[in-house]
Protein backbone atom coordinates (compact mmCIF):
# COMPACT_ATOMS: atom_id res chain seq x y z
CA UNK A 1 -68.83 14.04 -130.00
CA UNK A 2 -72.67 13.57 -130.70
CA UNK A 3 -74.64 14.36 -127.96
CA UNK A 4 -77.19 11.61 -128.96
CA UNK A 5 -76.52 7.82 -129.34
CA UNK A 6 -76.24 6.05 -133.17
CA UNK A 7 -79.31 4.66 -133.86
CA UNK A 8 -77.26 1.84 -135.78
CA UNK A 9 -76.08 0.57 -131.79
CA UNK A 10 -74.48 -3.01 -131.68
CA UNK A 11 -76.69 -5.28 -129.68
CA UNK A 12 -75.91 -7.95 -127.02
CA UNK A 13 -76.25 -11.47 -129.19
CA UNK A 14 -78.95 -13.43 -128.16
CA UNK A 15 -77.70 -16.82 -127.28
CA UNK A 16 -78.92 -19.78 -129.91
CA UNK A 17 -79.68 -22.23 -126.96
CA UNK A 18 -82.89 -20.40 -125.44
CA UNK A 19 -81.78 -21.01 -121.61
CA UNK A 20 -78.56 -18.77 -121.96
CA UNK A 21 -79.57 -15.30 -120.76
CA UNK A 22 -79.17 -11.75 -123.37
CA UNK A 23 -76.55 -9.99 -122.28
CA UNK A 24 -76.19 -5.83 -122.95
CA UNK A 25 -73.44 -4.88 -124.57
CA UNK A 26 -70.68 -3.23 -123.31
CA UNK A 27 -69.74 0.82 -123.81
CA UNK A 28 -67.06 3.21 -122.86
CA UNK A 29 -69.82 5.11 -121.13
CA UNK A 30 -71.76 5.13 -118.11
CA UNK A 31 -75.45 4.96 -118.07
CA UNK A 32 -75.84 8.02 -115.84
CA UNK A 33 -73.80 9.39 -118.74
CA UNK A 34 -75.44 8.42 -121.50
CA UNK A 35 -78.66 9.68 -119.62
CA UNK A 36 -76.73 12.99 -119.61
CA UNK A 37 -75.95 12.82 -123.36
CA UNK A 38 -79.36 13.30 -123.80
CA UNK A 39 -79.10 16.97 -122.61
CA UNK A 40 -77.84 19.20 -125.38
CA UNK A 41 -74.33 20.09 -124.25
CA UNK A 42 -74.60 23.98 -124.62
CA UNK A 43 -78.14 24.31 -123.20
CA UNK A 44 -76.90 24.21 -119.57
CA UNK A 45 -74.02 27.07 -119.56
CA UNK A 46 -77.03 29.16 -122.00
CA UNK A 47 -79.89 28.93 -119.21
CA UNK A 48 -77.20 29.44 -116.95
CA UNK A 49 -76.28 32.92 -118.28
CA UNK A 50 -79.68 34.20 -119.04
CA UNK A 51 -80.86 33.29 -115.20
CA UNK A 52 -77.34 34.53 -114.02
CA UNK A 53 -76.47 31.28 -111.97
CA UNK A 54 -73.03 31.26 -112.89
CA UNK A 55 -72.69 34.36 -110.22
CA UNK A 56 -74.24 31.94 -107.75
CA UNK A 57 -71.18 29.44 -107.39
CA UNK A 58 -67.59 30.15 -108.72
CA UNK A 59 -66.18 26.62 -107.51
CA UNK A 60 -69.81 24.49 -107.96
CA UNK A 61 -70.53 25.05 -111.59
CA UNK A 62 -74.38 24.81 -112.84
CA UNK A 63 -73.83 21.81 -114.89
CA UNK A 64 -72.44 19.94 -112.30
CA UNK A 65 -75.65 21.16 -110.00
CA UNK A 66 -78.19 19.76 -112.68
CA UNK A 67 -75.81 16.51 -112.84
CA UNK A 68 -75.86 15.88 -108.80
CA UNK A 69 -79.94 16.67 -108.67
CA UNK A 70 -80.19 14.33 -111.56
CA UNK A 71 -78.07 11.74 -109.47
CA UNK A 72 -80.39 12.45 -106.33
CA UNK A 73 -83.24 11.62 -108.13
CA UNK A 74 -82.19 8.39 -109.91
CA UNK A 75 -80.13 7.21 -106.77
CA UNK A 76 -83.60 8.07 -104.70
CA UNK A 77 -80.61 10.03 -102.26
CA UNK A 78 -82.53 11.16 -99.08
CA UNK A 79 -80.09 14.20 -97.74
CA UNK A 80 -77.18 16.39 -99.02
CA UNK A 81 -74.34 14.05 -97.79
CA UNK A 82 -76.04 10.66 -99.37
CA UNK A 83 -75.32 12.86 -102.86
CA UNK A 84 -72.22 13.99 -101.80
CA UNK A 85 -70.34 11.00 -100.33
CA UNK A 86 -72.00 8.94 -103.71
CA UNK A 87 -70.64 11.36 -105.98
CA UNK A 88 -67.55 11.72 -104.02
CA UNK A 89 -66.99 7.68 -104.83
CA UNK A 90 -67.34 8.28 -108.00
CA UNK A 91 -65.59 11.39 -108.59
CA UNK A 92 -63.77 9.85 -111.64
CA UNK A 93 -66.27 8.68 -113.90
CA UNK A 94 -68.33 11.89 -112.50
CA UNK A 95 -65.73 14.07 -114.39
CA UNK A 96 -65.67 12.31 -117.36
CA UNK A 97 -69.87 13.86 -117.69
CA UNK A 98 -68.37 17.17 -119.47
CA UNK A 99 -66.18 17.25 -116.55
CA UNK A 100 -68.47 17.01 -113.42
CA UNK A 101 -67.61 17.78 -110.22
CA UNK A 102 -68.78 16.28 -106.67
CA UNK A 103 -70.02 18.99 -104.63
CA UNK A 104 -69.74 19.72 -100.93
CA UNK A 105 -72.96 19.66 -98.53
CA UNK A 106 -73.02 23.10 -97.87
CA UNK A 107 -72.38 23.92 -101.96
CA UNK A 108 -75.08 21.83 -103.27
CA UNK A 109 -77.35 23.24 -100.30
CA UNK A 110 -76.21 26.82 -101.24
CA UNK A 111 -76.59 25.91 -105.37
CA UNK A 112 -80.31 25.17 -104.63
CA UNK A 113 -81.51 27.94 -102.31
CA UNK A 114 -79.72 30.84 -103.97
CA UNK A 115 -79.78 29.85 -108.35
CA UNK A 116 -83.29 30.68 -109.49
CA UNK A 117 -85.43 27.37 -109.95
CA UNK A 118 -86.63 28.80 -113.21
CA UNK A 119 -83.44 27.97 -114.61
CA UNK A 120 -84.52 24.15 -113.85
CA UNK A 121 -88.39 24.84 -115.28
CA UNK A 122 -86.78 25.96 -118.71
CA UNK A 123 -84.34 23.55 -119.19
CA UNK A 124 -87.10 20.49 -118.33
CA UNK A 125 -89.31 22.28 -120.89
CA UNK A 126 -86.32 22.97 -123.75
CA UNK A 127 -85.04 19.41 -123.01
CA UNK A 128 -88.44 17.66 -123.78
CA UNK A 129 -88.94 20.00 -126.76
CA UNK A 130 -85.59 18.97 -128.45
CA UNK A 131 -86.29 15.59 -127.98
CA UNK A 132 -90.05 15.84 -129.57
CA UNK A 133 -88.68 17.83 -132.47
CA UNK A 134 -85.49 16.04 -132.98
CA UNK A 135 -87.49 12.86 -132.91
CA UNK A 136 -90.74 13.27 -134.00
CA UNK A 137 -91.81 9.28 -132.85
CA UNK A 138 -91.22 10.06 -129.60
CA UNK A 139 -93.90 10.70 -127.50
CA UNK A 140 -96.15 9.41 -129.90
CA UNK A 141 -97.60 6.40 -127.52
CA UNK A 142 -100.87 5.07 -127.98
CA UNK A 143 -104.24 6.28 -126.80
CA UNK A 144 -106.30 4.26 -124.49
CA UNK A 145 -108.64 2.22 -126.17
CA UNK A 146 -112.27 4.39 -125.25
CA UNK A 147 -110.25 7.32 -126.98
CA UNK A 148 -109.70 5.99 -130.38
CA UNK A 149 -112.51 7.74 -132.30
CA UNK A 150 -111.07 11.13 -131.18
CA UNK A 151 -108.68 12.54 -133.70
CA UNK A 152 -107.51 15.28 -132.01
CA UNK A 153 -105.72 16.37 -128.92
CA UNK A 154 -106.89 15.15 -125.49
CA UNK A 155 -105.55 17.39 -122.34
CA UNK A 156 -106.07 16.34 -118.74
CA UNK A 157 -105.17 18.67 -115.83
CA UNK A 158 -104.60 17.53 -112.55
CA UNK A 159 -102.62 18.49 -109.48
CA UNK A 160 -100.59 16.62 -106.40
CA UNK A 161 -100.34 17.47 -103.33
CA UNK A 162 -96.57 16.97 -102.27
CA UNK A 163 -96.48 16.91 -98.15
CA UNK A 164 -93.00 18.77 -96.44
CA UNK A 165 -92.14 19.04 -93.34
CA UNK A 166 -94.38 21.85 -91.51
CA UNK A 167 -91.81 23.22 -88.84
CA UNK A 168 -89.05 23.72 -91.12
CA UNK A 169 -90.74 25.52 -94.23
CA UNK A 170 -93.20 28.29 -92.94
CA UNK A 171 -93.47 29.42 -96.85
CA UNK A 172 -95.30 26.50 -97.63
CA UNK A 173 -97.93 26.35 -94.55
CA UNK A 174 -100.83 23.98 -96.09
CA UNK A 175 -103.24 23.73 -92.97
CA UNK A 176 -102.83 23.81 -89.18
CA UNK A 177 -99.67 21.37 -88.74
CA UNK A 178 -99.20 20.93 -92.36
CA UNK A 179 -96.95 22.05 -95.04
CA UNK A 180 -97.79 21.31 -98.20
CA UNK A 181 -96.47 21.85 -102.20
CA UNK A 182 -98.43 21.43 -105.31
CA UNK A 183 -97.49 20.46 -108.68
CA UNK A 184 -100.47 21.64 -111.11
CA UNK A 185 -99.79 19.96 -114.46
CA UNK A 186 -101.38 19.53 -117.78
CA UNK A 187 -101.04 16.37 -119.56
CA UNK A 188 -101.38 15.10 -122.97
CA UNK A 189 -103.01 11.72 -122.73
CA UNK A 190 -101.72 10.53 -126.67
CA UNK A 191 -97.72 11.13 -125.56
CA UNK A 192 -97.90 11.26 -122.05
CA UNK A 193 -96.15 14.18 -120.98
CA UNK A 194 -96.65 17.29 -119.37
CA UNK A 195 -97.75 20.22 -122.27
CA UNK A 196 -97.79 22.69 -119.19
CA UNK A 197 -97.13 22.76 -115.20
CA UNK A 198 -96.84 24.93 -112.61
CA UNK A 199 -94.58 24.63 -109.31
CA UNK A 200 -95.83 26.65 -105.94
CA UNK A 201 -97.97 26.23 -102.54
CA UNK A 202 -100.70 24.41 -101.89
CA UNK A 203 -102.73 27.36 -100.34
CA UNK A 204 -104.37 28.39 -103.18
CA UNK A 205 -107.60 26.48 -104.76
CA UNK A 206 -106.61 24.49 -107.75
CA UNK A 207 -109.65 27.00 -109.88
CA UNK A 208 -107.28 30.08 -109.44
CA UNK A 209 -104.97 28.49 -111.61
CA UNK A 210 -107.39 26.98 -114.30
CA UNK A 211 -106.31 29.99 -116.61
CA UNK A 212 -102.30 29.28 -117.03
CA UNK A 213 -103.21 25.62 -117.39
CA UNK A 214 -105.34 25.75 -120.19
CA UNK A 215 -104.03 29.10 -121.94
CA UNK A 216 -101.80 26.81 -124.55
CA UNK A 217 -105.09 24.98 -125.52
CA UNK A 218 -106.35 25.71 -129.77
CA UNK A 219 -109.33 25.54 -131.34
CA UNK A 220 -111.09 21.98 -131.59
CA UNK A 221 -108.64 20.42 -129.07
CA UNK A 222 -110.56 18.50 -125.81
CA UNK A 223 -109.33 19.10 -122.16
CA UNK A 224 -110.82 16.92 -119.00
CA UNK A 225 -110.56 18.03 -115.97
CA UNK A 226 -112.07 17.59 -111.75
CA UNK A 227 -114.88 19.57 -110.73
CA UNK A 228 -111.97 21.52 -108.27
CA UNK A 229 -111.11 23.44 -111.47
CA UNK A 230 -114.49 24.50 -112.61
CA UNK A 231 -114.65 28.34 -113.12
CA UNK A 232 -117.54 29.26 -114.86
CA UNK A 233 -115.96 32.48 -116.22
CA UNK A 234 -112.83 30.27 -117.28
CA UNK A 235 -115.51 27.76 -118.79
CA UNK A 236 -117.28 30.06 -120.98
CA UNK A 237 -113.67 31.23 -122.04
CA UNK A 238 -112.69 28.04 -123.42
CA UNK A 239 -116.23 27.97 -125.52
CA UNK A 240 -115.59 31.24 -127.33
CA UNK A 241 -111.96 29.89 -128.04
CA UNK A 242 -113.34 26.74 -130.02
CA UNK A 243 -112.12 24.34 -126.80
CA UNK A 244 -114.68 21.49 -126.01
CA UNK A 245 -114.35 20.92 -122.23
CA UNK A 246 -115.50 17.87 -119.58
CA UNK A 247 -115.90 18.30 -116.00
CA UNK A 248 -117.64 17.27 -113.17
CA UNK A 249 -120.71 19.03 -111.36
CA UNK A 250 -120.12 19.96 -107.90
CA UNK A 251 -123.00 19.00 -105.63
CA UNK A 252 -124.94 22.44 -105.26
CA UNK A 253 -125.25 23.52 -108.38
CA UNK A 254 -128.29 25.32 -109.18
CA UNK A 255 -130.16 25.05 -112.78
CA UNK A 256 -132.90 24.66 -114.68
CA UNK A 257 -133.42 21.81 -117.68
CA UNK A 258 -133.87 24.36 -121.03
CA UNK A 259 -134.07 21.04 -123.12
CA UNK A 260 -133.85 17.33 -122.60
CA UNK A 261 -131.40 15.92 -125.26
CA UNK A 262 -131.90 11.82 -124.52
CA UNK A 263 -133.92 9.89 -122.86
CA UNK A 264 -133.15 7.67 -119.62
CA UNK A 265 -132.26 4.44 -120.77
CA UNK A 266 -129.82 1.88 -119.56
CA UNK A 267 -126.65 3.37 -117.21
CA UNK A 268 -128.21 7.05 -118.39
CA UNK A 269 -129.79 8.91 -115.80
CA UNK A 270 -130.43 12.27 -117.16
CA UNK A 271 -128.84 13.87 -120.60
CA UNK A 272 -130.40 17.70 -120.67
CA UNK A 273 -129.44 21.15 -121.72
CA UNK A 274 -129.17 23.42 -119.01
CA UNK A 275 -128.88 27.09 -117.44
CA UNK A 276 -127.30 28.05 -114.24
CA UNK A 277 -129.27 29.75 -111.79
CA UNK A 278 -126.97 31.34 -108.95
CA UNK A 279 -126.27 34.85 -110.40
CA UNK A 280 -122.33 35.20 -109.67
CA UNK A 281 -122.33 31.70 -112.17
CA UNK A 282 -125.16 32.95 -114.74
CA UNK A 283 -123.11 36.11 -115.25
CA UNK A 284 -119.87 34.16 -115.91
CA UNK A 285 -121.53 31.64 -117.76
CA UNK A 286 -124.87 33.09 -119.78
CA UNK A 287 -124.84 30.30 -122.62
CA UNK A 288 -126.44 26.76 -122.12
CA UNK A 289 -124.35 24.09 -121.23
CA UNK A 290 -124.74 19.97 -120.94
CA UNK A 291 -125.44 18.15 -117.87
CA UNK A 292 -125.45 14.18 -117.91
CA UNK A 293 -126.03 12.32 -114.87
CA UNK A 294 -125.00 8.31 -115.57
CA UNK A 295 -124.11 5.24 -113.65
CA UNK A 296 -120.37 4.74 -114.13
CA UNK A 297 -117.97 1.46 -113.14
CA UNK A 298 -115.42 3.10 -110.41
CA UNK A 299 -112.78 0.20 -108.82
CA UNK A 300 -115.37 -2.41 -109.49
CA UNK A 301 -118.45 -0.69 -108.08
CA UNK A 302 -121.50 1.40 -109.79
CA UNK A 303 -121.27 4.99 -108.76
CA UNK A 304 -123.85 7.92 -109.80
CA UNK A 305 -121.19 10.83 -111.66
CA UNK A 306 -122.98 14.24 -112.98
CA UNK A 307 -120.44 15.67 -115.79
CA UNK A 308 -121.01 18.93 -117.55
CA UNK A 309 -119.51 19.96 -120.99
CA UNK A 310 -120.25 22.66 -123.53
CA UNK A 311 -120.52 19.53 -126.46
CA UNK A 312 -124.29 18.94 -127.39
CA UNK A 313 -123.38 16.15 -129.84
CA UNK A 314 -121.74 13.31 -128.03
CA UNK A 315 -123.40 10.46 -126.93
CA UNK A 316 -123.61 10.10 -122.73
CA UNK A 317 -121.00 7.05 -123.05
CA UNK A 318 -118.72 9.54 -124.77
CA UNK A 319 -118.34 12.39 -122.04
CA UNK A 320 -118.03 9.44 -119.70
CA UNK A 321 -115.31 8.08 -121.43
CA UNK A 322 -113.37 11.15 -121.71
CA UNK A 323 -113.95 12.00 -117.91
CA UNK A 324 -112.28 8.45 -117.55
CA UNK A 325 -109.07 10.03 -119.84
CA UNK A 326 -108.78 11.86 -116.36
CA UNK A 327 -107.77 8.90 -113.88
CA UNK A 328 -104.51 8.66 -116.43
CA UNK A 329 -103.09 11.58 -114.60
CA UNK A 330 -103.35 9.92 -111.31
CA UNK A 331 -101.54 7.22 -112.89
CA UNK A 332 -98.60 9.69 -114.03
CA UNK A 333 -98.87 11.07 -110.56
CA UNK A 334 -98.23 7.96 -109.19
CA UNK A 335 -95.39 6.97 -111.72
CA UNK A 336 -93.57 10.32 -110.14
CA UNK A 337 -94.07 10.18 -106.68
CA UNK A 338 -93.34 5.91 -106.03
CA UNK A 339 -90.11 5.90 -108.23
CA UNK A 340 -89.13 9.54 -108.28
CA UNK A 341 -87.28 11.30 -105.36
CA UNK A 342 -90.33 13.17 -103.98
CA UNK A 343 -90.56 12.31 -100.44
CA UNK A 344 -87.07 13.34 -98.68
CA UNK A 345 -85.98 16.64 -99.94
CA UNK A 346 -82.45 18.03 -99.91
CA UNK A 347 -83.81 21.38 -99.10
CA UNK A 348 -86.24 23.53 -96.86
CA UNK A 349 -86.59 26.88 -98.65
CA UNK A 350 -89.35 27.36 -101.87
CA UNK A 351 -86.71 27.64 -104.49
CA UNK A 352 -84.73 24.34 -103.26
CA UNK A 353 -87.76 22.80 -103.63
CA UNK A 354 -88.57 23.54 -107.41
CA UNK A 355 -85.38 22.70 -108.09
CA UNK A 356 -86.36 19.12 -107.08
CA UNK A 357 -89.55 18.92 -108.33
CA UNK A 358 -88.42 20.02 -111.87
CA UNK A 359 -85.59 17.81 -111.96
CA UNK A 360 -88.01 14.72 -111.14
CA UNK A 361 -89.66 15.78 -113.94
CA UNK A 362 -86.80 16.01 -116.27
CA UNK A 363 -85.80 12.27 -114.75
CA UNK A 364 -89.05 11.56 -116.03
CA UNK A 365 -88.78 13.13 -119.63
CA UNK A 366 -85.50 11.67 -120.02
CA UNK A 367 -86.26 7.90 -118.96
CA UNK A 368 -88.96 8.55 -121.12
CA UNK A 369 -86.81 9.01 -124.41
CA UNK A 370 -84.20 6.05 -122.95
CA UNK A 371 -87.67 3.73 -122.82
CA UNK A 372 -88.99 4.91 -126.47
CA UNK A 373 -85.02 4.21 -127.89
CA UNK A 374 -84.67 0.86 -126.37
CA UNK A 375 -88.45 -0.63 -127.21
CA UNK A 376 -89.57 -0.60 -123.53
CA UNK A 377 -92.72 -2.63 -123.19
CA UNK A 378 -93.04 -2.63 -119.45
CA UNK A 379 -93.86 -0.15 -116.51
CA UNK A 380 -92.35 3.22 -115.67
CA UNK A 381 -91.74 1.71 -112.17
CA UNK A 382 -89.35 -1.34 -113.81
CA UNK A 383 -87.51 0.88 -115.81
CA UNK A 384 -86.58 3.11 -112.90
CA UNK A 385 -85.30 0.38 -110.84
CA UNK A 386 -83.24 -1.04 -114.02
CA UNK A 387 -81.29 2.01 -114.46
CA UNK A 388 -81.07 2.98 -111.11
CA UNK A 389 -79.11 -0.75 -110.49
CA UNK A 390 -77.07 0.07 -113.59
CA UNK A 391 -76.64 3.60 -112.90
CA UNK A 392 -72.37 3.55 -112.66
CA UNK A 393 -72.46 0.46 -114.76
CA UNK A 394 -70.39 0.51 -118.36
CA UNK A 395 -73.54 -0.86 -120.37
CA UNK A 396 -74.65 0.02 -123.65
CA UNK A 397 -78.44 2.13 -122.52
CA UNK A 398 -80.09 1.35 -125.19
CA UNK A 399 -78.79 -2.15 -125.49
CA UNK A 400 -79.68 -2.96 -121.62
CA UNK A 401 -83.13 -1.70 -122.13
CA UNK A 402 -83.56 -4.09 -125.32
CA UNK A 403 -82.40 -7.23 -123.30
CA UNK A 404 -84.83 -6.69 -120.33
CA UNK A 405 -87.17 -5.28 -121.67
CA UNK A 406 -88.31 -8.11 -124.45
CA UNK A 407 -89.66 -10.50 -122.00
CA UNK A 408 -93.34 -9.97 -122.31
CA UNK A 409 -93.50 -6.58 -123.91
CA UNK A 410 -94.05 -5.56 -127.68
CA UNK A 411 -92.16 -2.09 -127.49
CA UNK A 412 -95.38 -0.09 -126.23
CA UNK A 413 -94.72 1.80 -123.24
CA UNK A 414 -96.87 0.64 -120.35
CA UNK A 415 -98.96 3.04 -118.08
CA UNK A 416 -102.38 2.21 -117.49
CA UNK A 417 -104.02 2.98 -113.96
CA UNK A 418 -103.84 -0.92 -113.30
CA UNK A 419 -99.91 -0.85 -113.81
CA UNK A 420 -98.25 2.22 -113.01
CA UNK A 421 -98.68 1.53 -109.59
CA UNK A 422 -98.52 -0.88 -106.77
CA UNK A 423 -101.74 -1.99 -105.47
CA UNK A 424 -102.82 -1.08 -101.86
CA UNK A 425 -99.52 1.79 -101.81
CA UNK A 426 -101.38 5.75 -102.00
């Protein structure tokens, strides 16, 4: 059986009289099944063998492991027996997911402490790469509008802070009474979807792991990022590798003007060529670099941003509008964290924890793919709660997404800032 859905689905019919509602059609499958589909059925038991989790669990099998995370994150479960009792209820159409199996408390606990989490990082990263190549229009999501003129590849790398529980995971110890995870991820802004992330503490500064983030970067290609990631060594990497770069200033930086490139005139404060002065940075950094100091709109109110970049050419409105490619991450975040199960975790030690953050991810990825089949025009945060109601439901995936998702939307995925999120809600 094809591991993908036809793309020649039957539709519900839409009703001639325009006050009868469009039904989905029916299906033989589930839609936490047909979610499932979208993993290619021998990739599991493969990742399985190379990271030797199949030792880990001769009754709780690793496919059934990735199946009950996946279930915890869609059904937002918030401990061990919410998954287990839900399965448990549902044993039979569980089994009929390449035969699926409920597990126990103390096996799904055990499962997630003891099988290496990198099994979960590749098969997040080998899942969204099937789906890209397989489908080449996936992914493929428009640009926002100030990004247009740019034809090439935008990156913007971010990271969030994801709080635990301080007295229970000691590995994690983020400040005093604090424990603390951080997801470090690097995100292309035309598809919008991780290219690259890292999983681990939150103890180390975000510019230690600058390097890994922006290793997969070519020639030509632009990458934004906050001033917590500026490196000066890593900066004047990036230059000799053909990378343009955009990043903020941080407040006690010490130069000298080598050139002014444009005059003050309206929001533009300052536009010059520069060279750093402290010797630790002038070492890292010996080449000139750009520093423009402009009035920018920030939630409705004029603030005074400095932004450096290694691009003499742009205008000052253009490495503004790039910096403002940025806040889409914080949208993304956002997206994750307020639908995704990232708040009540089903376990305390570090590897328990990737497993969940990876899997949240791969929720993501796959959602994704369901939104881009069915013509999704609305936010991330709709869709969730759509197929988290219909999650045991026998309804055609694609077909359900059509029907609810035609109301106002013209089949482009929503995510802007404005609508990925709930005002007020951090």
């Amino acid at each position: 059986m094809a591991w993908l859905p036809s793309a020649n689905l039957p539709h519900g019919r839409l009703m001639k009289n325009s006050k009868d509602v469009q039904k989905p059609s029916r299906s033989q499958f589930t839609t936490l099944r047909q979610l499932c589909n979208f993993i290619p059925p021998f990739l599991v038991p493969q990742l399985a063998r190379e990271t030797n989790a199949q030792a880990k669990s001769r009754s709780f099998r690793p496919w059934s492991h990735v199946v009950s995370l996946l279930f915890s994150q869609i059904a937002h479960s918030v401990s061990l027996a919410d998954v287990s009792d839900g399965l448990r209820l549902h044993s039979g159409l569980l089994s009929s997911i390449r035969g699926a199996t409920p597990p126990s408390k103390n096996a799904l606990s055990h499962a997630s402490k003891e099988r290496d989490a990198h099994m979960a990082e590749q098969l997040f990263w080998k899942v969204l790469g099937h789906l890209q190549s397989t489908f080449p229009g996936f992914g493929q999501g428009r640009r926002p509008k100030f990004a247009f003129r740019f034809k090439r590849l935008i990156h913007v790398v971010d990271s969030t802070t994801i709080e635990l529980v301080a007295r229970c995971l000691d590995w994690a110890k983020h400040r005093r009474r604090k424990a603390a995870a951080k997801c470090h991820l690097r995100l292309d802004l035309q598809s919008y979807l991780p290219r690259f992330a890292i999983v681990d503490t939150a103890q180390e500064n975000d510019n230690k792991r600058a390097r890994e983030l922006c290793a997969g970067i070519r020639a030509g290609e632009i990458v934004v990022f906050d001033k917590a990631y500026v490196d000066f060594g890593h900066l004047f990497d990036l230059g000799q590798r053909g990378v343009f770069w955009v990043t903020r200033a941080k407040d006690n930086l010490a130069y000298r003007v080598v050139k002014p490139l444009h005059p003050p005139e309206g929001l533009l404060v300052r536009d010059d060529l520069i060279e750093l002065l402290a010797p630790g940075s002038r070492k890292a950094y010996p080449a000139a670099l750009r520093r423009v100091e402009m009035w920018v709109e920030v939630d409705g109110d004029a603030k005074l941003l400095v932004f450096l970049t290694n691009q003499p050419d742009w205008s000052p409105a253009t490495v503004a509008d790039l910096y403002r490619c940025r806040w889409s991450i914080e949208a993304f975040f956002k997206e994750l964290k307020q639908s995704l199960q990232l708040a009540d975790f089903l376990g305390y030690s570090a590897n328990a924890v990737k497993w969940q953050v990876w899997m949240a991810l791969l929720v993501y990825a796959l959602l994704r793919f369901a939104a881009w089949l069915g013509q999704w025009g609305h936010s991330f945060l709709r869709l969730f709660a759509l197929i988290r109601s219909a999650l045991w439901q026998r309804l055609d995936l694609r077909d359900l997404l059509l029907c609810y998702g035609t109301a106002r939307g013209g089949g482009k995925f929503i995510a802007t800032p404005q609508q990925a999120f709930f005002p007020g809600f951090d």
